[in-house]
Protein backbone atom coordinates (compact mmCIF):
# COMPACT_ATOMS: atom_id res chain seq x y z
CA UNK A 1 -40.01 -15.00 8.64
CA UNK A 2 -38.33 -11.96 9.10
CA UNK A 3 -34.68 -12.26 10.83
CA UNK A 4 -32.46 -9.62 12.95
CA UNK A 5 -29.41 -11.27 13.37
CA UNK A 6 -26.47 -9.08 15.56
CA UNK A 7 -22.30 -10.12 15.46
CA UNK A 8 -20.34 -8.23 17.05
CA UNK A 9 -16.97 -7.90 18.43
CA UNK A 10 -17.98 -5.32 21.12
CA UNK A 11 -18.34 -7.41 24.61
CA UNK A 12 -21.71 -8.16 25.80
CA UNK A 13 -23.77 -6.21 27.79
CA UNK A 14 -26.03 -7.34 30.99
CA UNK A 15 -28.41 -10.05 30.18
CA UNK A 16 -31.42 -7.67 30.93
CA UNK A 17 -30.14 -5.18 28.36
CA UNK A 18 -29.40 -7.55 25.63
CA UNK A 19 -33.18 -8.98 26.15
CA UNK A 20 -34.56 -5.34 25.74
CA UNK A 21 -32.40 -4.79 23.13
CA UNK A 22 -33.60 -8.10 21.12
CA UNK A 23 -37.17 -7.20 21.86
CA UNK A 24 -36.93 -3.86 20.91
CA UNK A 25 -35.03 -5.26 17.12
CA UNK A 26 -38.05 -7.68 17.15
CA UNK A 27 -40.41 -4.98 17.32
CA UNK A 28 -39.01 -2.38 15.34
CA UNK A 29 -37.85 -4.91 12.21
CA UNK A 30 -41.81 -6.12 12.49
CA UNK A 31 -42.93 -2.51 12.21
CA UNK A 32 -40.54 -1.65 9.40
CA UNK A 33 -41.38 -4.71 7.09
CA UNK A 34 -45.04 -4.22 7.92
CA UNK A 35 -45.17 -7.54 9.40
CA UNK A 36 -46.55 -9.44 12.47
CA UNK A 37 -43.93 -9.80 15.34
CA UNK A 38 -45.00 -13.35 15.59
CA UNK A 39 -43.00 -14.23 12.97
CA UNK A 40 -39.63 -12.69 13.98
CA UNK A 41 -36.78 -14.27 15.04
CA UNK A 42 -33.83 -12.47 16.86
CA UNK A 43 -30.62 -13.43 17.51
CA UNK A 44 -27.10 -11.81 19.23
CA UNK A 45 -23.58 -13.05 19.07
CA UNK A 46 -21.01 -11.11 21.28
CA UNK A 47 -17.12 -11.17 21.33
CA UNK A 48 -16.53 -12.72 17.75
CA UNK A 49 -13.42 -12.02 16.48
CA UNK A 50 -13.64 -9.47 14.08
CA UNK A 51 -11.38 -6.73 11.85
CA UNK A 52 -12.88 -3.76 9.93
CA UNK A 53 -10.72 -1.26 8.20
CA UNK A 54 -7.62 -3.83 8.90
CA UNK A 55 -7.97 -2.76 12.90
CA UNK A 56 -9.84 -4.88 15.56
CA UNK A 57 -11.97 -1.72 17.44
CA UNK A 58 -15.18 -2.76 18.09
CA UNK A 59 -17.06 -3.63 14.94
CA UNK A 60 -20.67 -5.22 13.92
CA UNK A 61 -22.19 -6.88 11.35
CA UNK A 62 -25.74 -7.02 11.17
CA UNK A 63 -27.93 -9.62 9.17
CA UNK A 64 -31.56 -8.47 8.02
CA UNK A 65 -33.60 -11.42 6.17
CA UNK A 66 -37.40 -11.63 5.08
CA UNK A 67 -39.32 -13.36 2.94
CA UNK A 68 -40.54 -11.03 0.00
CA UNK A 69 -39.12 -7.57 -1.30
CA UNK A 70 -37.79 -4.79 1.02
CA UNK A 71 -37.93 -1.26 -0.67
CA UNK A 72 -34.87 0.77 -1.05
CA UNK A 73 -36.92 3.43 1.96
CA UNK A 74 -37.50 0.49 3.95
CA UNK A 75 -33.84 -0.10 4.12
CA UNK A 76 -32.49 3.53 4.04
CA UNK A 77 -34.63 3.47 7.43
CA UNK A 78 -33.59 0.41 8.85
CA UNK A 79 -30.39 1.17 8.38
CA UNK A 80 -30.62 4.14 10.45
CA UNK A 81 -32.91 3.37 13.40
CA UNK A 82 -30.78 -0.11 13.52
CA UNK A 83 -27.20 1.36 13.60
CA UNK A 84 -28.48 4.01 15.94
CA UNK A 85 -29.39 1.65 18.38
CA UNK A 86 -26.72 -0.79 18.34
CA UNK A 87 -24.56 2.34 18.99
CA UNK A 88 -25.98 3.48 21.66
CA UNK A 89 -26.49 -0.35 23.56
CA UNK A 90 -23.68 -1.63 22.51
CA UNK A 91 -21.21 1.46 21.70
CA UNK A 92 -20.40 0.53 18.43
CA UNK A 93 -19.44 3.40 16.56
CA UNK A 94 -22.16 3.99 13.40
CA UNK A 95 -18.94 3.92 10.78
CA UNK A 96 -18.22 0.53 11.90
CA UNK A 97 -21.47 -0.99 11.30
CA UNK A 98 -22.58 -3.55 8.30
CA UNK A 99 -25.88 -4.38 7.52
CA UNK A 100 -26.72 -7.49 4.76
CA UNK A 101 -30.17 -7.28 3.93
CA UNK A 102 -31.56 -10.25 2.03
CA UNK A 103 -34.80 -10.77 0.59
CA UNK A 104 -35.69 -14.68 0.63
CA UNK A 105 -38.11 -16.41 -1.60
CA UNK A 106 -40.82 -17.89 0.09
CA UNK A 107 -40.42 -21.41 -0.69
CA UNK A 108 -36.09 -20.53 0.02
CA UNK A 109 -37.75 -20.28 4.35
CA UNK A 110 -38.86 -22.93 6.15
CA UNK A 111 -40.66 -23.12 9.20
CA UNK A 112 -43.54 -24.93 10.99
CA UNK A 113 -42.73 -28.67 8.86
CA UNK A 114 -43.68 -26.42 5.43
CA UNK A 115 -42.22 -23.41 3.53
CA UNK A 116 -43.97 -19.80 3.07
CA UNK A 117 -43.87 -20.16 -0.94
């Protein structure tokens, strides 16, 4: 249930490092949330064209979903360990980083033929 979801304009790295980046988002976002890492989904999308501060240096925008309520800590923290690491993977400066989170209602997330609600 819980999503990670990475745009960026920044070009993408290696496929080895964006698969240990994804699995390191997968576990971290599972750890924060409190949930099991089964149920995360990651995803990355390089080299979209993007503008921030009406320039086009590199830029991301980071999408955080998950069925339930995330606590204003929760996302004070996940905004830091997240922007920290896409700056130092992707070189992204910290300043130039979004991040939506969203809390979904359970029956609002499908998956498996049913909903969680």
């Amino acid at each position: 249930m819980p999503l990670i979801k990475v745009q960026t304009s920044a070009s993408a790295p290696q496929k080895a490092e964006i698969e240990s980046m994804l699995l390191s988002l997968s576990t971290k976002l599972a750890k924060h949330l409190g949930k099991p890492e089964s149920y995360v989904m990651t995803a990355f999308e390089p080299v979209i064209p993007m503008t921030f501060a009406g320039n086009t240096d590199p830029v991301c925008y980071i999408e955080i979903k998950s069925v339930g309520s995330m606590k204003p800590d929760q996302t004070k923290a996940m905004s830091e360990d997240f922007c920290q690491q896409i700056n130092q993977t992707l070189g992204v400066p910290k300043n130039r980083i979004y991040i939506e989170f969203t809390d979904a209602k359970g029956a609002m997330w499908g998956w498996n033929g049913t909903t969680f609600g």
